[in-house]
PDB file of N, CA and C in Angstrom:
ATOM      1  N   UNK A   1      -9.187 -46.965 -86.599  1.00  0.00           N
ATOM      2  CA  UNK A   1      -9.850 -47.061 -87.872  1.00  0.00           C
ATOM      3  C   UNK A   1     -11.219 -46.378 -87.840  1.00  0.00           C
ATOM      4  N   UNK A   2     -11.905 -46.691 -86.516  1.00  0.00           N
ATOM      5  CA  UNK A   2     -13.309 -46.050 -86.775  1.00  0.00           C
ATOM      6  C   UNK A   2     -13.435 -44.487 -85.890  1.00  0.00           C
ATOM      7  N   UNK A   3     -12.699 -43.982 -85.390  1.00  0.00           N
ATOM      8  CA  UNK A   3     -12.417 -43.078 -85.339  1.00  0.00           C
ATOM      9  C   UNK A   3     -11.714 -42.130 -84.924  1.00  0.00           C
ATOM     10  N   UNK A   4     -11.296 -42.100 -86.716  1.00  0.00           N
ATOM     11  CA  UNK A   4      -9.948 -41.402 -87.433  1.00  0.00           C
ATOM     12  C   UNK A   4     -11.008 -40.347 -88.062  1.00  0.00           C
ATOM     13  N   UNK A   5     -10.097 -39.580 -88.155  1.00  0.00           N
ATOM     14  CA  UNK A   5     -10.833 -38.388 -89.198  1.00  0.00           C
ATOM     15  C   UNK A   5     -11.373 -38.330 -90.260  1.00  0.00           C
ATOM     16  N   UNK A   6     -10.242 -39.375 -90.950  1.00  0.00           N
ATOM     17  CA  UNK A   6     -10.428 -39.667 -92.941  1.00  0.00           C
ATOM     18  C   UNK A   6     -11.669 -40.949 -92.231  1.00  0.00           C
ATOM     19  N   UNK A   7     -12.567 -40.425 -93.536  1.00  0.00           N
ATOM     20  CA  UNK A   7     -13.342 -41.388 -94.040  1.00  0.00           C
ATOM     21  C   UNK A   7     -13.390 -43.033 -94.220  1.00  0.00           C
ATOM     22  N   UNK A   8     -13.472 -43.900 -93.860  1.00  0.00           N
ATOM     23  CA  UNK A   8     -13.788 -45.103 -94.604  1.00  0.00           C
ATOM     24  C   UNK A   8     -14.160 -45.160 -96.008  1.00  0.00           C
ATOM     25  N   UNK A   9     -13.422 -45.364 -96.939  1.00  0.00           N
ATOM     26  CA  UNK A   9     -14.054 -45.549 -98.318  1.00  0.00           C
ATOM     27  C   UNK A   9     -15.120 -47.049 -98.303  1.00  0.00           C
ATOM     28  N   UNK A  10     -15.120 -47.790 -97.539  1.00  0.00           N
ATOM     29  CA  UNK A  10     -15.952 -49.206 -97.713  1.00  0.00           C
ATOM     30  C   UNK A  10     -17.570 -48.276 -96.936  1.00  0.00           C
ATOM     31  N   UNK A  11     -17.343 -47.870 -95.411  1.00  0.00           N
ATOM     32  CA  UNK A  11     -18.287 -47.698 -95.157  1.00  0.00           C
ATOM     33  C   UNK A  11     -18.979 -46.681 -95.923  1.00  0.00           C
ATOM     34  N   UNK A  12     -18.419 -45.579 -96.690  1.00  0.00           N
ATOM     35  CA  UNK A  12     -19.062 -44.854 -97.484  1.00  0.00           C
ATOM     36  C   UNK A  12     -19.223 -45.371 -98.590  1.00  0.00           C
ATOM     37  N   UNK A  13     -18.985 -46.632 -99.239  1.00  0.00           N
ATOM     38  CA  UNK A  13     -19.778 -47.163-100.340  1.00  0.00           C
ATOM     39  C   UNK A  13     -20.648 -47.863 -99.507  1.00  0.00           C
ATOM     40  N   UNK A  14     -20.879 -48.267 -98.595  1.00  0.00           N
ATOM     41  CA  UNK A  14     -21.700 -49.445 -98.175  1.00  0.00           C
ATOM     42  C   UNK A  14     -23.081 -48.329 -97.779  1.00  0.00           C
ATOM     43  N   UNK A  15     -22.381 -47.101 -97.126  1.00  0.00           N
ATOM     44  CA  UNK A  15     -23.986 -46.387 -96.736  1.00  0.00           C
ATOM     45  C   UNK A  15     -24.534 -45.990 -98.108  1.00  0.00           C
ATOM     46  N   UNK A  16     -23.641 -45.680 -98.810  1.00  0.00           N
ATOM     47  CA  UNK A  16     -24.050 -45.077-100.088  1.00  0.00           C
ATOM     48  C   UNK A  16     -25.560 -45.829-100.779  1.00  0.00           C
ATOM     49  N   UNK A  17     -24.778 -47.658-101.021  1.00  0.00           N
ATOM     50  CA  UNK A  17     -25.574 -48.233-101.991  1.00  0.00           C
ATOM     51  C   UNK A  17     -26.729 -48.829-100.820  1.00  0.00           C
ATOM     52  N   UNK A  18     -27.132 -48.721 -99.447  1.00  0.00           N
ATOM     53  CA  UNK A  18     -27.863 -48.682 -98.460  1.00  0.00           C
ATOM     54  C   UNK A  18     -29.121 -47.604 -98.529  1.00  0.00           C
ATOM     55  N   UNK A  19     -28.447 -46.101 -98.375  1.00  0.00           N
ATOM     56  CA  UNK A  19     -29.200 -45.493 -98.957  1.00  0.00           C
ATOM     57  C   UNK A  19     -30.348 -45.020-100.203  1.00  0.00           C
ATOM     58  N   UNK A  20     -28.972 -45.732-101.102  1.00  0.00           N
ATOM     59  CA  UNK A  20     -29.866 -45.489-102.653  1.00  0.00           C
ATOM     60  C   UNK A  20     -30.209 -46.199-103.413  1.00  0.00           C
ATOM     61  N   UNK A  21     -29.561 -47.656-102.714  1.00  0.00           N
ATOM     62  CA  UNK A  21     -30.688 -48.878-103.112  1.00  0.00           C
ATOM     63  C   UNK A  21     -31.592 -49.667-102.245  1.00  0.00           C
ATOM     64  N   UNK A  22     -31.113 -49.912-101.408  1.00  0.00           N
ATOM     65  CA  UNK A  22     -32.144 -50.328-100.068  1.00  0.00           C
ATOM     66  C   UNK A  22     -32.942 -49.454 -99.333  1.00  0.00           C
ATOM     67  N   UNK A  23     -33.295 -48.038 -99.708  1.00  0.00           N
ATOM     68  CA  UNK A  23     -34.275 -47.769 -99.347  1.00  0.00           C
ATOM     69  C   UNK A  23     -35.429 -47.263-100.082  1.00  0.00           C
ATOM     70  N   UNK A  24     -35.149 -46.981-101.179  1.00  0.00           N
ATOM     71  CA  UNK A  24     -36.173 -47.239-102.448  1.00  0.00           C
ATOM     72  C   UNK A  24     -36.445 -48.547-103.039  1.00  0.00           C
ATOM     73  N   UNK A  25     -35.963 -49.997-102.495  1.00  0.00           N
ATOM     74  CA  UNK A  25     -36.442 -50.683-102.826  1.00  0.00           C
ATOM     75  C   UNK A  25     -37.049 -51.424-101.763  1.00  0.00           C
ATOM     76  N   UNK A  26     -37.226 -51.229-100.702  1.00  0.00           N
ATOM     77  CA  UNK A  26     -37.860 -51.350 -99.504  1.00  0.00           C
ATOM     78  C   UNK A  26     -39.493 -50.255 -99.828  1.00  0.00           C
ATOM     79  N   UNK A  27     -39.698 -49.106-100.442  1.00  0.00           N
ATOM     80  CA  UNK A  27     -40.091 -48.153-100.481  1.00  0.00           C
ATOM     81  C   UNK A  27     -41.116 -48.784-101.261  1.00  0.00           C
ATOM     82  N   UNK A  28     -40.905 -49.154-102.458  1.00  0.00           N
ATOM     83  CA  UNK A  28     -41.607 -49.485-103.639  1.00  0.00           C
ATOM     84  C   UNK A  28     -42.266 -51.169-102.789  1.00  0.00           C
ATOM     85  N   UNK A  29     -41.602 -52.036-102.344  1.00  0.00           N
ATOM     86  CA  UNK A  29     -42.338 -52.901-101.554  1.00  0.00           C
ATOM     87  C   UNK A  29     -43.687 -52.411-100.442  1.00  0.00           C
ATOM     88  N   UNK A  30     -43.419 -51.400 -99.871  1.00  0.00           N
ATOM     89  CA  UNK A  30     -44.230 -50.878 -99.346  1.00  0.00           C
ATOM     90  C   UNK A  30     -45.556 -50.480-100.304  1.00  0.00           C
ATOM     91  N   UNK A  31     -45.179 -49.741-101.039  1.00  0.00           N
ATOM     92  CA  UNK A  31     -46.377 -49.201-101.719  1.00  0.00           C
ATOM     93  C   UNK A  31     -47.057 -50.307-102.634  1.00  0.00           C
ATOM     94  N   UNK A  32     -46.238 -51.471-102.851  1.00  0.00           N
ATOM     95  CA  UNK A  32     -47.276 -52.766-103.719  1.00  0.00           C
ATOM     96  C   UNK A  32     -47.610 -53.427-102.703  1.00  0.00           C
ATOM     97  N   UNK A  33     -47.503 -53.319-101.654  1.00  0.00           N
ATOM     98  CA  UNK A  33     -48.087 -54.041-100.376  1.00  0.00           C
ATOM     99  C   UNK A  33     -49.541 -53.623 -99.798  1.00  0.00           C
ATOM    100  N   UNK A  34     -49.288 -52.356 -99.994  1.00  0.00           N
ATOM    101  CA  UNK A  34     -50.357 -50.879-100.133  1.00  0.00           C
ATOM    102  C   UNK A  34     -51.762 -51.443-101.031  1.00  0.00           C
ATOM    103  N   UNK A  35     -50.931 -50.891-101.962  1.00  0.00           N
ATOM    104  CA  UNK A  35     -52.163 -51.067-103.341  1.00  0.00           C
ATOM    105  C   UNK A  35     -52.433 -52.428-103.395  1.00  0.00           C
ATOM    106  N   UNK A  36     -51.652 -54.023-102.808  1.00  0.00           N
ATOM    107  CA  UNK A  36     -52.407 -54.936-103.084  1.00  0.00           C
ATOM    108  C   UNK A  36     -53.654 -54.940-102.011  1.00  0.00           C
ATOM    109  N   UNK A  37     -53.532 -54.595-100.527  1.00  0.00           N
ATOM    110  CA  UNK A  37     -54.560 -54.735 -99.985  1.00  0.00           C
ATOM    111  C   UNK A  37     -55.631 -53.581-100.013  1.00  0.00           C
ATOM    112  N   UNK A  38     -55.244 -52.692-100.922  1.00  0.00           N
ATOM    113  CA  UNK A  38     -56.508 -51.595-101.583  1.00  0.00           C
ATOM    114  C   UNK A  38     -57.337 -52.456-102.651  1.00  0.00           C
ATOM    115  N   UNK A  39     -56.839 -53.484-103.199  1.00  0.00           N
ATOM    116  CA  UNK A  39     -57.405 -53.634-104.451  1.00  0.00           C
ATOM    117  C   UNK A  39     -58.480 -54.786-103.992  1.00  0.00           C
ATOM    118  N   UNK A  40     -58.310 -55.361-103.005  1.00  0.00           N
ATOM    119  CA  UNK A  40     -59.440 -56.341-102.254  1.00  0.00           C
ATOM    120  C   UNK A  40     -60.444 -55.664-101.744  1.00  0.00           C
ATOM    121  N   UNK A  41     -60.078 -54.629-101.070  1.00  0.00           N
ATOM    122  CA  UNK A  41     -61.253 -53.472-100.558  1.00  0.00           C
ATOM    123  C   UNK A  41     -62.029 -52.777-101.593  1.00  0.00           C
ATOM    124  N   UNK A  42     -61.760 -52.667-102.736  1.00  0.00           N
ATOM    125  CA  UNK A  42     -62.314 -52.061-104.069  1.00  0.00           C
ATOM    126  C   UNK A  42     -63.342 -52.492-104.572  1.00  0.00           C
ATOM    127  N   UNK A  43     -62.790 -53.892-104.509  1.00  0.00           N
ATOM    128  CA  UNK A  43     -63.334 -54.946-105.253  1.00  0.00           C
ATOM    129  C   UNK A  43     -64.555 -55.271-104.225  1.00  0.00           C
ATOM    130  N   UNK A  44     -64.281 -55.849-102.971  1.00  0.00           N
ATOM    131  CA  UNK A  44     -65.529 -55.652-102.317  1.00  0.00           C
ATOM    132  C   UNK A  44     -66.472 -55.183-102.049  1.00  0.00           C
ATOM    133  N   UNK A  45     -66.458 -53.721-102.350  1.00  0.00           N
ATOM    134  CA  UNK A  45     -67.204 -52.732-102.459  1.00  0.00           C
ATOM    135  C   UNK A  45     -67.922 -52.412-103.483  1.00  0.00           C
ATOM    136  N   UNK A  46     -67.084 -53.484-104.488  1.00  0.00           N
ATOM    137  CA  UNK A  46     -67.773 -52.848-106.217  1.00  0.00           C
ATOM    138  C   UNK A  46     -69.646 -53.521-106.072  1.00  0.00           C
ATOM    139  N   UNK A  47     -69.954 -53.638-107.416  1.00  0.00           N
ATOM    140  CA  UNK A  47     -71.825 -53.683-107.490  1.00  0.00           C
ATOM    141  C   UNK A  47     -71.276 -54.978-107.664  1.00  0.00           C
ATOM    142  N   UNK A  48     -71.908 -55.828-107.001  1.00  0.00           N
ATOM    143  CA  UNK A  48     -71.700 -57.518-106.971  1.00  0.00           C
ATOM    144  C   UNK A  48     -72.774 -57.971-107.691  1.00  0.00           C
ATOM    145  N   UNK A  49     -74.242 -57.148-107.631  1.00  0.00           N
ATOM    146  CA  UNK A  49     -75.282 -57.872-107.874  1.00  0.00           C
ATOM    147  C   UNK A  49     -75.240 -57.607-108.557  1.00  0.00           C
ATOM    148  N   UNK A  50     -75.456 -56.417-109.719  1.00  0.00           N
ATOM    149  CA  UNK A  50     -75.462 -55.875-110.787  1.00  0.00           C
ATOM    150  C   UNK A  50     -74.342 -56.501-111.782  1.00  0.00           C
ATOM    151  N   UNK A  51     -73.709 -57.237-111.284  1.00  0.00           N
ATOM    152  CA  UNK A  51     -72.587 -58.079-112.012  1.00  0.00           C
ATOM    153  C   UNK A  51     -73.463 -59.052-112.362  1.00  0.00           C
ATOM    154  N   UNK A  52     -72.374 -59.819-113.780  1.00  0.00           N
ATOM    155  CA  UNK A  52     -72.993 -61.390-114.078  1.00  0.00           C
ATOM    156  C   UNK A  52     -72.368 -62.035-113.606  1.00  0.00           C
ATOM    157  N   UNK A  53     -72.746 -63.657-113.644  1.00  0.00           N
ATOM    158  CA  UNK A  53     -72.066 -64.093-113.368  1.00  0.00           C
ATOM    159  C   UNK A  53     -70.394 -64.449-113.319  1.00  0.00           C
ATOM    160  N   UNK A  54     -69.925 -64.715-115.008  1.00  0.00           N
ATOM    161  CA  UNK A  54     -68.409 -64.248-115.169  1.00  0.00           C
ATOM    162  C   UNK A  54     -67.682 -63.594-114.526  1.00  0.00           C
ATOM    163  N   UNK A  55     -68.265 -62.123-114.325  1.00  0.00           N
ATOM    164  CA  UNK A  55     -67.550 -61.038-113.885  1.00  0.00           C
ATOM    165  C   UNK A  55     -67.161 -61.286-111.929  1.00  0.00           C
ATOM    166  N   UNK A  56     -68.456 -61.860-111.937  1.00  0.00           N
ATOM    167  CA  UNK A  56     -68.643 -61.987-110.314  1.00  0.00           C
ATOM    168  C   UNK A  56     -67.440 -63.329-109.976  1.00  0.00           C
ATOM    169  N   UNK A  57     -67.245 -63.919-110.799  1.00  0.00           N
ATOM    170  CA  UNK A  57     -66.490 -64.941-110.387  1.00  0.00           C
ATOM    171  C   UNK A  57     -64.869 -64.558-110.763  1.00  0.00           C
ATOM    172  N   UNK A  58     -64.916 -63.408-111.635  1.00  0.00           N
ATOM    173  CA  UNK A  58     -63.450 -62.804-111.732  1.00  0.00           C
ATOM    174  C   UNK A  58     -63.153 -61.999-110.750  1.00  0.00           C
ATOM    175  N   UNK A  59     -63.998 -61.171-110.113  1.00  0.00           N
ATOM    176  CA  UNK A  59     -64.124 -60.296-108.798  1.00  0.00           C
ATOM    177  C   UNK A  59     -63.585 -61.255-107.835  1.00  0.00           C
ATOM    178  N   UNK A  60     -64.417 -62.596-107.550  1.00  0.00           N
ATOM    179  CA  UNK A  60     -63.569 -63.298-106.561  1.00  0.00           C
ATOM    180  C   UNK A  60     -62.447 -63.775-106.650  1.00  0.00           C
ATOM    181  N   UNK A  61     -62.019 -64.315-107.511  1.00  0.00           N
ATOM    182  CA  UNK A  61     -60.242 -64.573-108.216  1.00  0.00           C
ATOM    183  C   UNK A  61     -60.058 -63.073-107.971  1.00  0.00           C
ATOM    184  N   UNK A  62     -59.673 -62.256-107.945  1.00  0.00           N
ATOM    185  CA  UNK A  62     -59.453 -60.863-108.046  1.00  0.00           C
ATOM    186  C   UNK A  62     -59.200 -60.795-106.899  1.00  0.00           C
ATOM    187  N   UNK A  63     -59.977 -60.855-105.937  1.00  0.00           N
ATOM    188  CA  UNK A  63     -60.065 -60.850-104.183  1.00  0.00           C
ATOM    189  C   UNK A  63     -58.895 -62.148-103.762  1.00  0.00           C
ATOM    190  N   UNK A  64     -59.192 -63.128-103.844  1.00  0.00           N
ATOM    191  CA  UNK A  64     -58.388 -63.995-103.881  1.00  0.00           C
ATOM    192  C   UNK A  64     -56.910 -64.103-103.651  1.00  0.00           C
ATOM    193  N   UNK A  65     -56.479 -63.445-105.031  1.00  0.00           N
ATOM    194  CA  UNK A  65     -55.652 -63.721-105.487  1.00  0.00           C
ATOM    195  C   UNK A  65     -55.356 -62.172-104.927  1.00  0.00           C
ATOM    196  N   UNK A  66     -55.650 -61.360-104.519  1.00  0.00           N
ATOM    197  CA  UNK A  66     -55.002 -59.631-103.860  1.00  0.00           C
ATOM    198  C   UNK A  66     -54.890 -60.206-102.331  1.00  0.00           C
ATOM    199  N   UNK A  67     -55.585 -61.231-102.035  1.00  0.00           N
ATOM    200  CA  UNK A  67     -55.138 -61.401-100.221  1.00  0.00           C
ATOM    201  C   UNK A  67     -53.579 -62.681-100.223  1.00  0.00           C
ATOM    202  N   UNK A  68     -53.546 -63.293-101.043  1.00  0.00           N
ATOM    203  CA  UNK A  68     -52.686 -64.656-101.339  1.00  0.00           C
ATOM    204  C   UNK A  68     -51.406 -63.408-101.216  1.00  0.00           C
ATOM    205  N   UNK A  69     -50.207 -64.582-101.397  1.00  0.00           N
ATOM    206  CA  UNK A  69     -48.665 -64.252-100.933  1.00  0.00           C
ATOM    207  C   UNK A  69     -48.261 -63.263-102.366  1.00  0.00           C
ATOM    208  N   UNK A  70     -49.056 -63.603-103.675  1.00  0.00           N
ATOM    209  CA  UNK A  70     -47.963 -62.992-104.661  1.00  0.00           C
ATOM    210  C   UNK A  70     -48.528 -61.188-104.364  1.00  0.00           C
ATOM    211  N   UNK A  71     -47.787 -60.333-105.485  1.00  0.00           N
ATOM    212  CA  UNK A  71     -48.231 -59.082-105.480  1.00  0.00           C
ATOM    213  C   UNK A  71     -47.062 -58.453-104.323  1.00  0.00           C
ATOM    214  N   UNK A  72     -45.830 -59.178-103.706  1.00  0.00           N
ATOM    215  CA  UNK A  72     -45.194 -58.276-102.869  1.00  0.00           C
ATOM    216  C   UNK A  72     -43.796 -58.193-103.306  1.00  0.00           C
ATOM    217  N   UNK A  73     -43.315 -57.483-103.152  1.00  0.00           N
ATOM    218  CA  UNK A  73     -41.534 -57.528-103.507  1.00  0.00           C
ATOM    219  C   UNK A  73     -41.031 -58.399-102.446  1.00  0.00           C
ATOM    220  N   UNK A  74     -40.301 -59.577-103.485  1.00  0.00           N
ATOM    221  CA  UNK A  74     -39.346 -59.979-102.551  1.00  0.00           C
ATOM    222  C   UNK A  74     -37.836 -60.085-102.966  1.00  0.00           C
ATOM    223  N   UNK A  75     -36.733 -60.873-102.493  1.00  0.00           N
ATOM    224  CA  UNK A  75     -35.752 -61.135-102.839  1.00  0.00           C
ATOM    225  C   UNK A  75     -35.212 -62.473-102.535  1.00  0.00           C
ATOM    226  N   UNK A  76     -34.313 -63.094-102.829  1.00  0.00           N
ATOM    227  CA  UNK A  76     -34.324 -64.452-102.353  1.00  0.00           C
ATOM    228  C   UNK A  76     -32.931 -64.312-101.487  1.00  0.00           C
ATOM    229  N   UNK A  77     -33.441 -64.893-100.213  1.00  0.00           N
ATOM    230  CA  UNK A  77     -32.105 -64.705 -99.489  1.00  0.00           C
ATOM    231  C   UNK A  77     -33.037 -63.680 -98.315  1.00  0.00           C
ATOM    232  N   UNK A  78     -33.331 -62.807 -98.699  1.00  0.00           N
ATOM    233  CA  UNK A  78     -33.722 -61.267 -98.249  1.00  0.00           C
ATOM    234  C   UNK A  78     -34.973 -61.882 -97.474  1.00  0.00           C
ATOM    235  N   UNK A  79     -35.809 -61.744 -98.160  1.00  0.00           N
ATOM    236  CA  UNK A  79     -37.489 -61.869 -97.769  1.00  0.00           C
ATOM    237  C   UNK A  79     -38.291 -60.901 -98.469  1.00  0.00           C
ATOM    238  N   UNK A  80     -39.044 -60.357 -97.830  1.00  0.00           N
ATOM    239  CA  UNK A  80     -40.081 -59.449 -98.542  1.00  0.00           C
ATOM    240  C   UNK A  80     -39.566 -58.402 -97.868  1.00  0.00           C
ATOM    241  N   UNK A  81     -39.590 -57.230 -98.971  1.00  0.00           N
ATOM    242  CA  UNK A  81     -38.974 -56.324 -98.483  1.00  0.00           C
ATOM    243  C   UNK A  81     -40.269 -55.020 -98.621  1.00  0.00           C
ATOM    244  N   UNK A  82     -40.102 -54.365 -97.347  1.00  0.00           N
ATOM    245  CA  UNK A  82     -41.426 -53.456 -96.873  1.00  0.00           C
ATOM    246  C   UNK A  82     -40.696 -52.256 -96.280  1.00  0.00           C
ATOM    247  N   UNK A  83     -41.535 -51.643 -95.538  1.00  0.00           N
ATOM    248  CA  UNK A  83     -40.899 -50.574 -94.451  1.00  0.00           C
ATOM    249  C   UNK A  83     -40.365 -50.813 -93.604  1.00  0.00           C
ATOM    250  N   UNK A  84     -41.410 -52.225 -93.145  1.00  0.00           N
ATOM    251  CA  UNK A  84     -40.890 -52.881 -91.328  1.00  0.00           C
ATOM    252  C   UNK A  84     -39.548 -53.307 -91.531  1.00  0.00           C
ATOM    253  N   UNK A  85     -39.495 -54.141 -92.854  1.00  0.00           N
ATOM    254  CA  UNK A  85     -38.148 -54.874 -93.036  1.00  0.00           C
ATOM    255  C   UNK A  85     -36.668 -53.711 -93.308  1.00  0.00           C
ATOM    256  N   UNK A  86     -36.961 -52.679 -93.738  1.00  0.00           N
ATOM    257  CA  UNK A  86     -36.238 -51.765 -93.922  1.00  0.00           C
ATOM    258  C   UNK A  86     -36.022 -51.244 -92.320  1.00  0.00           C
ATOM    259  N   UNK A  87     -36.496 -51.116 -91.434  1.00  0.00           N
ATOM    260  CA  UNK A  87     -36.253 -50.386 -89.926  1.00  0.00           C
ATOM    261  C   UNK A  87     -35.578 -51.332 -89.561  1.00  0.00           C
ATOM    262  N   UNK A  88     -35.669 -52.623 -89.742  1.00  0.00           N
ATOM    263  CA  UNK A  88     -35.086 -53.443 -88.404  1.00  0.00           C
ATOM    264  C   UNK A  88     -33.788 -53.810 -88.887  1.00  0.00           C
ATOM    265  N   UNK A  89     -33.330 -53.869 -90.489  1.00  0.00           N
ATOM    266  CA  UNK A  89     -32.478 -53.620 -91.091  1.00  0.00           C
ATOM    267  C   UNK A  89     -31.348 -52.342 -90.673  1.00  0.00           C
ATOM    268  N   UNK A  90     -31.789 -51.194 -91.143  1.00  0.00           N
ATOM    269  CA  UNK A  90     -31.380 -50.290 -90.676  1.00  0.00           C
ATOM    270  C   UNK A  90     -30.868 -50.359 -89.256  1.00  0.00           C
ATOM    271  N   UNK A  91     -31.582 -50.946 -88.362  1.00  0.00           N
ATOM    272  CA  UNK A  91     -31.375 -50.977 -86.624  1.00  0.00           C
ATOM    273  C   UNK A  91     -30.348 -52.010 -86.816  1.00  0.00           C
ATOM    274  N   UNK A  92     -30.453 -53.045 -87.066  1.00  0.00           N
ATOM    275  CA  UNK A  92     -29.201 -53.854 -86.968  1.00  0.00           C
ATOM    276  C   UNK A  92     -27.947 -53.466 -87.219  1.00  0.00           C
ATOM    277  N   UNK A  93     -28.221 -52.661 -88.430  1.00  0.00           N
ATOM    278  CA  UNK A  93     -27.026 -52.225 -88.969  1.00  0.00           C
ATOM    279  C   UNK A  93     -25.892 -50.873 -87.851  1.00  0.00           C
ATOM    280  N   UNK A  94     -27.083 -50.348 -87.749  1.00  0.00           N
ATOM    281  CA  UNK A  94     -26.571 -49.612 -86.743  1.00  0.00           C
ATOM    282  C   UNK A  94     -25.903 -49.941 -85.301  1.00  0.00           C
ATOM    283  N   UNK A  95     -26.723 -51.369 -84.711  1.00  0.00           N
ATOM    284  CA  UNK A  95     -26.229 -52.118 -83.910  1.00  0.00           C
ATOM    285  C   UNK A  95     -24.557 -52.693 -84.199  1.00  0.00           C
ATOM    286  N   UNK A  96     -24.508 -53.237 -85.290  1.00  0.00           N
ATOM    287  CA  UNK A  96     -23.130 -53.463 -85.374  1.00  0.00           C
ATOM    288  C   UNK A  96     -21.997 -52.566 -85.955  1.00  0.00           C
ATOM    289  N   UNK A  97     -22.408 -51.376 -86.078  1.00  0.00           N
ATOM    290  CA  UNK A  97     -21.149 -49.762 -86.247  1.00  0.00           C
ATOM    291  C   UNK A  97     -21.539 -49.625 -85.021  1.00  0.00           C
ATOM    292  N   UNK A  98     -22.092 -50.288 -83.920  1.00  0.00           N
ATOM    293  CA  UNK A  98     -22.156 -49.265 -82.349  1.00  0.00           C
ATOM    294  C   UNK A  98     -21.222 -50.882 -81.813  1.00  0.00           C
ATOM    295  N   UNK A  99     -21.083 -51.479 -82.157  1.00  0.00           N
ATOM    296  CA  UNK A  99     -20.024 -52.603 -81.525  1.00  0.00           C
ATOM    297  C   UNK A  99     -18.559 -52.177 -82.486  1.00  0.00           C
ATOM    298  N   UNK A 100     -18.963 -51.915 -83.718  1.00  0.00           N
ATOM    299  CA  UNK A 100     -17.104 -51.601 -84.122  1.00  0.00           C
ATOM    300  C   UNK A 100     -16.578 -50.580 -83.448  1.00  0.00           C
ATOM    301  N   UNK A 101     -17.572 -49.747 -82.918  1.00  0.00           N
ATOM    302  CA  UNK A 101     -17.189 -48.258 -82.470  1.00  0.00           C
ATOM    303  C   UNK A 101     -16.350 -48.795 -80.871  1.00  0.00           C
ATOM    304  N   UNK A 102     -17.147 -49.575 -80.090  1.00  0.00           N
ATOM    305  CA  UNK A 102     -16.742 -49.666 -79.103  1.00  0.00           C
ATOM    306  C   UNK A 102     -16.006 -50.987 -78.790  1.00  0.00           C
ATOM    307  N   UNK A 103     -15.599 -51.627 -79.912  1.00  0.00           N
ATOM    308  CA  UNK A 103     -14.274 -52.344 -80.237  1.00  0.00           C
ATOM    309  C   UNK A 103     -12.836 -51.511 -80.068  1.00  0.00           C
ATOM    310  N   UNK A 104     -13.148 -50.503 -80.373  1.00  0.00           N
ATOM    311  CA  UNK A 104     -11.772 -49.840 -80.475  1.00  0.00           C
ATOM    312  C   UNK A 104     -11.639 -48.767 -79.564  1.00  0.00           C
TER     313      UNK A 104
END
């Protein structure tokens, strides 16, 4: 079965929707993972003093709330899905087509 000439139709849907959904959505986790811990560094940097009070206390909710858990892609079941989580994914996966391979 795993190697025959003809194709797998399962494993070529399975790399398929791997490819073109699990790794752009691993991708896009990455980059809001990105920009949330840019947006704490921004903010820290902004004019604190020159702020009023209000503002200064939205700056810290702002900070706050960019270091806290929300702001990341997740999935339920999954976890948070990033780059790291996408490699070790990928590696596993590969781990078990290197045991079907040498099943047969």
């Amino acid at each position: 079965m795993v190697r025959s000439r003809d194709p797998d139709p399962f494993a070529m849907l399975v790399s398929s929707v791997v490819l073109c959904v699990f790794c752009p959505l691993c991708e896009v986790g990455e980059n809001l993972l990105t920009a949330k811990q840019a947006v704490c560094g921004y903010v820290y940097r902004g004019p604190w003093l020159e702020a009023s009070l209000p503002l200064r206390r939205n700056l810290l909710l702002l900070m706050k709330s960019s270091a806290g858990r929300g702001g990341v892609f997740r999935c339920r079941g999954i976890g948070t899905l990033h780059r790291r989580y996408f490699f070790l994914t990928i590696r596993a996966w590969f781990n078990f087509l290197q045991a079907l391979v040498n099943l047969s």
